[in-house]
C-alpha atoms as a PDB file:
ATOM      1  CA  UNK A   1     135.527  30.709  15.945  1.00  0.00           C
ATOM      2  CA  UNK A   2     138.367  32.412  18.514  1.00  0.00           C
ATOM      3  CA  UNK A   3     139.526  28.791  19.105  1.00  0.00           C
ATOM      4  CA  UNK A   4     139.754  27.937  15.266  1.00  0.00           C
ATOM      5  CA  UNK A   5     141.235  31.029  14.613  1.00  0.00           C
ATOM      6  CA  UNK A   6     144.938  31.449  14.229  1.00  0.00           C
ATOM      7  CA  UNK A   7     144.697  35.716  14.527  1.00  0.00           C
ATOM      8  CA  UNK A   8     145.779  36.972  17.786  1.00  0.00           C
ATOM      9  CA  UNK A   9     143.738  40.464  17.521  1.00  0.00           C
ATOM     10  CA  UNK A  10     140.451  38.586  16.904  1.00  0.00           C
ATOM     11  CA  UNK A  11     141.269  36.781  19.928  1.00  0.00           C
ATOM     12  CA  UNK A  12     141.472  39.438  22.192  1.00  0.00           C
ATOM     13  CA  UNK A  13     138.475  41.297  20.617  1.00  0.00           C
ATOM     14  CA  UNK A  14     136.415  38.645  21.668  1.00  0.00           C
ATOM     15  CA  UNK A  15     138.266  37.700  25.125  1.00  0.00           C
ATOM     16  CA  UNK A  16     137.220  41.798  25.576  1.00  0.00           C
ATOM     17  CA  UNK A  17     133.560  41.595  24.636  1.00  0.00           C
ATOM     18  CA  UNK A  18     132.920  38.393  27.345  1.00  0.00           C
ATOM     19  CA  UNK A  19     134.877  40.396  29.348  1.00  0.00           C
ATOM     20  CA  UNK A  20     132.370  43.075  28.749  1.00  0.00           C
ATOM     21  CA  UNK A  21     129.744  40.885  28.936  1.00  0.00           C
ATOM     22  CA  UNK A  22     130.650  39.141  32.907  1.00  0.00           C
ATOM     23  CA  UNK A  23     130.998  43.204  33.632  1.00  0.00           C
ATOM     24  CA  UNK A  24     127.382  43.991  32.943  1.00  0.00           C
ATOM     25  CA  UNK A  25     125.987  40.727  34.222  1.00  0.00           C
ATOM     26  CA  UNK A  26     127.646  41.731  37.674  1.00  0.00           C
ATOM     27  CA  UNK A  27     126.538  45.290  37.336  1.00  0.00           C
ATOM     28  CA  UNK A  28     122.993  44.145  36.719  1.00  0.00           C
ATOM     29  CA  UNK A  29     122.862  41.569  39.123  1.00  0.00           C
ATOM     30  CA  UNK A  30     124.366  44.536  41.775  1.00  0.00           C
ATOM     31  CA  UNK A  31     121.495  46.866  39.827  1.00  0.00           C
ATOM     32  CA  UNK A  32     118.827  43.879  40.881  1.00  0.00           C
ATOM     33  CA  UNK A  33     120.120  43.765  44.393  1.00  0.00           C
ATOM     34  CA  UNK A  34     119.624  47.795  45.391  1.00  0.00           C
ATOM     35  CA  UNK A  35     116.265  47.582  43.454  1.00  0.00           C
ATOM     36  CA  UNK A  36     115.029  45.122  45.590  1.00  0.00           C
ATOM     37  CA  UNK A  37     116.342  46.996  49.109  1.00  0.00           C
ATOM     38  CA  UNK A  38     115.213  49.808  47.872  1.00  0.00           C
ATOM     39  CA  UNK A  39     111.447  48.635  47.680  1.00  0.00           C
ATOM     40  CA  UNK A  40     111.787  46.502  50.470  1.00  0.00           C
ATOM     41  CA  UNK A  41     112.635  50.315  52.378  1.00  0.00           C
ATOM     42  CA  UNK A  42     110.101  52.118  50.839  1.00  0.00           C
ATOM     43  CA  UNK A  43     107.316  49.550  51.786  1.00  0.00           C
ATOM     44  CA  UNK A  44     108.655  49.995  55.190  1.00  0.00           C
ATOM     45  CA  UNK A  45     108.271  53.728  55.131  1.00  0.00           C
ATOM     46  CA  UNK A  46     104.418  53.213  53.630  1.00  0.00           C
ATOM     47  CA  UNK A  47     104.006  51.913  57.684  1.00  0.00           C
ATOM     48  CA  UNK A  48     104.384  55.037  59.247  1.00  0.00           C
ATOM     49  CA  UNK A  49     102.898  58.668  58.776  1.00  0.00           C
ATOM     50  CA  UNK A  50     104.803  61.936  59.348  1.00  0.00           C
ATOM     51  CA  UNK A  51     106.116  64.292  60.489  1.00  0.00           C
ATOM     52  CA  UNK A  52     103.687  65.475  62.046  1.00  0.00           C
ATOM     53  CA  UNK A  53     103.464  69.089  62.700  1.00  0.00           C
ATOM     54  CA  UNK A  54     104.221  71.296  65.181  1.00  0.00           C
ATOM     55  CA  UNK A  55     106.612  68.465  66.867  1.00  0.00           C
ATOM     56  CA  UNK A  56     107.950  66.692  63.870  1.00  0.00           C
ATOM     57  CA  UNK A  57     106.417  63.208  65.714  1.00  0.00           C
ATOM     58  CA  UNK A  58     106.198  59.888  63.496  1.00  0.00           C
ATOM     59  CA  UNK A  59     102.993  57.416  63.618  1.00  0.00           C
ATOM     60  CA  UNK A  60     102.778  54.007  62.759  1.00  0.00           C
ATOM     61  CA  UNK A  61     100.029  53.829  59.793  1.00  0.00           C
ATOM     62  CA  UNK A  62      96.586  53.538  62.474  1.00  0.00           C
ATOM     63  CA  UNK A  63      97.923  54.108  65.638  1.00  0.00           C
ATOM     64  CA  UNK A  64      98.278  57.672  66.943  1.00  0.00           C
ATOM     65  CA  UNK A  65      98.238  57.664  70.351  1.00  0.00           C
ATOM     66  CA  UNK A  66     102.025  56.806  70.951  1.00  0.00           C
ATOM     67  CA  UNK A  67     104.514  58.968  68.658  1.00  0.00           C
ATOM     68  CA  UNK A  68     107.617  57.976  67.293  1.00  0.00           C
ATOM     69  CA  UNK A  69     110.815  60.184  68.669  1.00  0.00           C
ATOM     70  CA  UNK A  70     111.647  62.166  65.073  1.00  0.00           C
ATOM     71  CA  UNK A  71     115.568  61.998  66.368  1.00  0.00           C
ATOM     72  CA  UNK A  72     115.472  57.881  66.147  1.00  0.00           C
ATOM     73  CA  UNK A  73     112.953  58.061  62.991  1.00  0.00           C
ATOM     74  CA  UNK A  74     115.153  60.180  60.783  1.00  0.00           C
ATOM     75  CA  UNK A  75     118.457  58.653  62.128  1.00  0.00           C
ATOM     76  CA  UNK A  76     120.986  56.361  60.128  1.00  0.00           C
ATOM     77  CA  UNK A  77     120.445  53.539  60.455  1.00  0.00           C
ATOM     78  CA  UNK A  78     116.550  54.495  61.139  1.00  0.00           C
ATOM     79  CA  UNK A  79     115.193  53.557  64.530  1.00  0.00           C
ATOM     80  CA  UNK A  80     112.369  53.449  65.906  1.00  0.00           C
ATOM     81  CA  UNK A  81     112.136  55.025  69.491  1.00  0.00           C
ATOM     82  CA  UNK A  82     108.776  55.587  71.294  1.00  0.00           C
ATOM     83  CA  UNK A  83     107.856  58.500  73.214  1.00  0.00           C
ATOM     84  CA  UNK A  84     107.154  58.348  75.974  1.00  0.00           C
ATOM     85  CA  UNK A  85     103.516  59.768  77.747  1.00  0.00           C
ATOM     86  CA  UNK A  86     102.870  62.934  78.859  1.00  0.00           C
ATOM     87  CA  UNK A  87     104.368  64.664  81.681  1.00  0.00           C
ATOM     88  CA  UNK A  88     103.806  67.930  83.546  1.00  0.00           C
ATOM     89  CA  UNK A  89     107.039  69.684  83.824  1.00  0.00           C
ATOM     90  CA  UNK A  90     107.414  72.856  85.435  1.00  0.00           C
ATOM     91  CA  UNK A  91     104.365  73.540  84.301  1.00  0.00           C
ATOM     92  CA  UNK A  92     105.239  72.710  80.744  1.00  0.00           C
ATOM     93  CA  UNK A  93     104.175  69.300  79.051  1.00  0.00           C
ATOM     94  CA  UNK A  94     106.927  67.470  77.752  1.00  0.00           C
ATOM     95  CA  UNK A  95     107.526  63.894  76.512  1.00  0.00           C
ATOM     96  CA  UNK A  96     110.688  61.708  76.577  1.00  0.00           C
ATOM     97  CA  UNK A  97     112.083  59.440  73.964  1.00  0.00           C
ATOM     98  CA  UNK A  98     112.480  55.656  75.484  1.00  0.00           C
ATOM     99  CA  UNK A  99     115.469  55.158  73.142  1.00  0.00           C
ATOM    100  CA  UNK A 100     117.571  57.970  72.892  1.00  0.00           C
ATOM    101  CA  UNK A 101     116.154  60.310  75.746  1.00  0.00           C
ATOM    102  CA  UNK A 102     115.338  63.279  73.613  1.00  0.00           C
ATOM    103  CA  UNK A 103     112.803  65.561  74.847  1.00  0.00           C
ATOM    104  CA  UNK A 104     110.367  67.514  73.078  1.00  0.00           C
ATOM    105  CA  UNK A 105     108.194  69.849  74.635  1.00  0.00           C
ATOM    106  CA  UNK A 106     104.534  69.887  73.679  1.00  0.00           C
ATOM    107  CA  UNK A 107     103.928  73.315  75.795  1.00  0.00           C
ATOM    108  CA  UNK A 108     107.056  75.320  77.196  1.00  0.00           C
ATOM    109  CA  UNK A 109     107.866  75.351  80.726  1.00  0.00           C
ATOM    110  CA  UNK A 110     106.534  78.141  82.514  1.00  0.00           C
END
């Protein structure tokens, strides 16, 4: 009908609505996009348990004998940095990061 037509506001009424129209195909195709990163992320967090109290330490879903460092966990962008095993230190018990170095203590230097 646009084509046919000979009036110039009826044009642009209609050159506005497919205007419109690209605009929310792009915004829903952007909308589809962060839906789908978004529960590709949250299946990734269903992997891992924590924090655990009293050291804020991360698991991955069936495996607690390593901890995650909480540091790298709850970093952006998330890592995932394994602590390291127990140490005595100073009479204290302590364990390292293997990514970032943070220490936590698990029982305070003496």
């Amino acid at each position: 009908m646009a084509k046919d037509s000979t009036d110039s506001v009826l044009k642009e009424q209609i050159s506005q609505i497919y205007d419109t129209l690209l605009d929310l195909k792009e915004r829903t195709i952007a909308l589809g996009e962060e839906n789908h990163l978004l529960k590709s992320e949250l299946a990734k967090k269903s992997q891992y348990i924590g924090p655990i109290a009293p050291h804020g330490y991360y698991f991955q879903a069936g495996e607690n004998d390593i901890p995650l460092c909480p540091t790298c966990f709850q970093s952006h962008p998330q890592r995932v940095g394994f602590m390291s095993d127990r140490e005595s230190w100073n009479n204290g018990i302590r364990r390292r990061c293997k990514l970032c170095n943070n220490v936590i203590y698990e029982k305070e230097m003496s």
